[in-house]
Protein backbone atom coordinates (compact mmCIF):
# COMPACT_ATOMS: atom_id res chain seq x y z
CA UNK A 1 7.86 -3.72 -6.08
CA UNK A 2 7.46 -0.19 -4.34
CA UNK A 3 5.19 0.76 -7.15
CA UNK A 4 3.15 -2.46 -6.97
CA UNK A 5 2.69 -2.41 -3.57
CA UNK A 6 0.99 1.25 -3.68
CA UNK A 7 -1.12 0.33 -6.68
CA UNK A 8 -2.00 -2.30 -4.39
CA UNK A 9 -3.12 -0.13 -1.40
CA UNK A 10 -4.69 2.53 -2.97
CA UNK A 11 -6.43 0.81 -5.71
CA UNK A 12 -8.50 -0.26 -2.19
CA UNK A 13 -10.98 2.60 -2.68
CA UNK A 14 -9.88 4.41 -5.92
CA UNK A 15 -8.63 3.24 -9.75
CA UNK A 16 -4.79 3.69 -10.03
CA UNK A 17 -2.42 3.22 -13.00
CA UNK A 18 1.38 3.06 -12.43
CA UNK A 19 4.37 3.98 -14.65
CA UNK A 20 7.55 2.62 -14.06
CA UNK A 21 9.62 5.01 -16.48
CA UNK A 22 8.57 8.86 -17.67
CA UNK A 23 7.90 7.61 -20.82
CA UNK A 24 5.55 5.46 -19.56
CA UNK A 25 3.94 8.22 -17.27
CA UNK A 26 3.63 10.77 -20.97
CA UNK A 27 1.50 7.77 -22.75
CA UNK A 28 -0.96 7.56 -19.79
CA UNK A 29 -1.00 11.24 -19.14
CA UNK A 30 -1.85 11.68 -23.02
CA UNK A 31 -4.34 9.16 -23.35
CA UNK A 32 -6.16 10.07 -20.36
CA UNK A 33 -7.07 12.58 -17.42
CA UNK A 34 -6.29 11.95 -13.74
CA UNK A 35 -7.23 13.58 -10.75
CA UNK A 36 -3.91 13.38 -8.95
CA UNK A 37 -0.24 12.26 -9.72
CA UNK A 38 2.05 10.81 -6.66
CA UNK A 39 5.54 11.71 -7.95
CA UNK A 40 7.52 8.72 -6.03
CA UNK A 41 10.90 10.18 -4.17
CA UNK A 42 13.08 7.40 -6.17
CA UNK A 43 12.35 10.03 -9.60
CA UNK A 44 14.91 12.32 -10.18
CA UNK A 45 14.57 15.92 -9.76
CA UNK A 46 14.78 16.06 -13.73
CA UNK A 47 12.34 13.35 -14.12
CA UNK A 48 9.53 14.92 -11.69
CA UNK A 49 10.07 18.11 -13.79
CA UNK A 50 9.37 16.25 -16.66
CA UNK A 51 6.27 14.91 -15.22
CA UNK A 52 5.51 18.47 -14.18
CA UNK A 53 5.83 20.01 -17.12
CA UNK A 54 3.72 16.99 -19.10
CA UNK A 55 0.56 18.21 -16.78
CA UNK A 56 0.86 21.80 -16.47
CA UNK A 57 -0.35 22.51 -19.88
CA UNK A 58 -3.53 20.08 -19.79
CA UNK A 59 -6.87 21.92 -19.52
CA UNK A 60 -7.50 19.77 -16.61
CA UNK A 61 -4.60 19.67 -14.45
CA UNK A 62 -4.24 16.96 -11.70
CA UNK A 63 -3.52 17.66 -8.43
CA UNK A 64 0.41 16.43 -7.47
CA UNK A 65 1.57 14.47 -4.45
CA UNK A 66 5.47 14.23 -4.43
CA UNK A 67 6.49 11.56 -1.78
CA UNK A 68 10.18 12.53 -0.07
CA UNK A 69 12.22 10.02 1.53
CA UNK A 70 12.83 10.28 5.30
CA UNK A 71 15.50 12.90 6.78
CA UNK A 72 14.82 14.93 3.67
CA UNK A 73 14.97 18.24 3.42
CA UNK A 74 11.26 19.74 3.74
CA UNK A 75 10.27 21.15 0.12
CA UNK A 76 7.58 23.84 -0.70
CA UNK A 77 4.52 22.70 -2.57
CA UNK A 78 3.13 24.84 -5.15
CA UNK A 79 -0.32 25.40 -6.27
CA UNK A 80 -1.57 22.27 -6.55
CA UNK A 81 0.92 20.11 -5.32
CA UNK A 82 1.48 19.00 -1.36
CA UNK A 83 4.67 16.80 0.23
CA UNK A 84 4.57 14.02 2.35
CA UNK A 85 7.50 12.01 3.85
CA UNK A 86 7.63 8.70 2.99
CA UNK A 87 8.25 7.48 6.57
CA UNK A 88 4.34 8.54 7.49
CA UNK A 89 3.51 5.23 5.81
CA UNK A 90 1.29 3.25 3.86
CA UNK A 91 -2.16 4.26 5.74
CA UNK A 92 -1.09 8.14 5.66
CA UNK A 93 -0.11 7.95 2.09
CA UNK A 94 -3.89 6.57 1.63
CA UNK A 95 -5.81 9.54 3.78
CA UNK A 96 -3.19 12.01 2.19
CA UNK A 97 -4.82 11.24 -1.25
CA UNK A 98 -7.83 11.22 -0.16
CA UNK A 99 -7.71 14.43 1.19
CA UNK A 100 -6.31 15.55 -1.75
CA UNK A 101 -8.85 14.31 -3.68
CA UNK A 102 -11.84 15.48 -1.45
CA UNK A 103 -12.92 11.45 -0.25
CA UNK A 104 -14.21 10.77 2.70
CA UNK A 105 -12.39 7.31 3.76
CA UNK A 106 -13.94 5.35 6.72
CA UNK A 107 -11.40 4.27 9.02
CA UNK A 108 -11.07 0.34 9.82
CA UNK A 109 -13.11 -1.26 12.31
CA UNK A 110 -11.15 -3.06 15.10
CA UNK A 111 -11.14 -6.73 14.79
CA UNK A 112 -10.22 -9.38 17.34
CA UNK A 113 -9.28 -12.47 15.89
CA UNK A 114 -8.80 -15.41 18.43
């Protein structure tokens, strides 16, 4: 459900595919290239490693965004790769990739609906 639901808000403004398992996440890194890999903070420290070391042989290496849960212990990005805490939410999760990814995303309009 997690997964779905950020497929679901950041397929808004750019093409996502999800894996549910690693093995799962190797067939889609091998068949094709991506721009930037959100390592979700329910992976294991083994399994992001896996997924790091799947990418940092391609000759086009995706940038990495590794979502940690709330009251976690602050971690050091490395080239490449930035951190964000899970409690800054949906719409920071969305800018954050963005950013990362060098889009310019218009913020909403404010609506009043009577």
């Amino acid at each position: 459900m997690l997964l779905h639901t950020r497929q679901l808000i950041l397929g808004t403004f750019f093409e996502v595919r999800c894996a549910g398992r690693i093995r799962e996440a190797e067939v889609l890194i091998s068949v094709r290239a991506f721009d930037l890999i959100i390592l979700c903070y329910t992976l294991s420290s083994s399994e992001c490693r896996q997924v790091l070391e799947m990418v940092a042989d391609l000759e086009r290496r995706p940038k990495i965004l590794i979502l940690n849960p709330a009251g976690s212990p602050p971690e050091e990005p490395l080239l490449d790769q930035a951190v964000m805490l899970t409690e800054s939410g949906p719409y920071f999760l969305l800018k954050k990739t963005a950013e990362m990814l060098g889009v310019d995303i218009k913020s909403k309009a404010t609506l009043a609906v009577a």
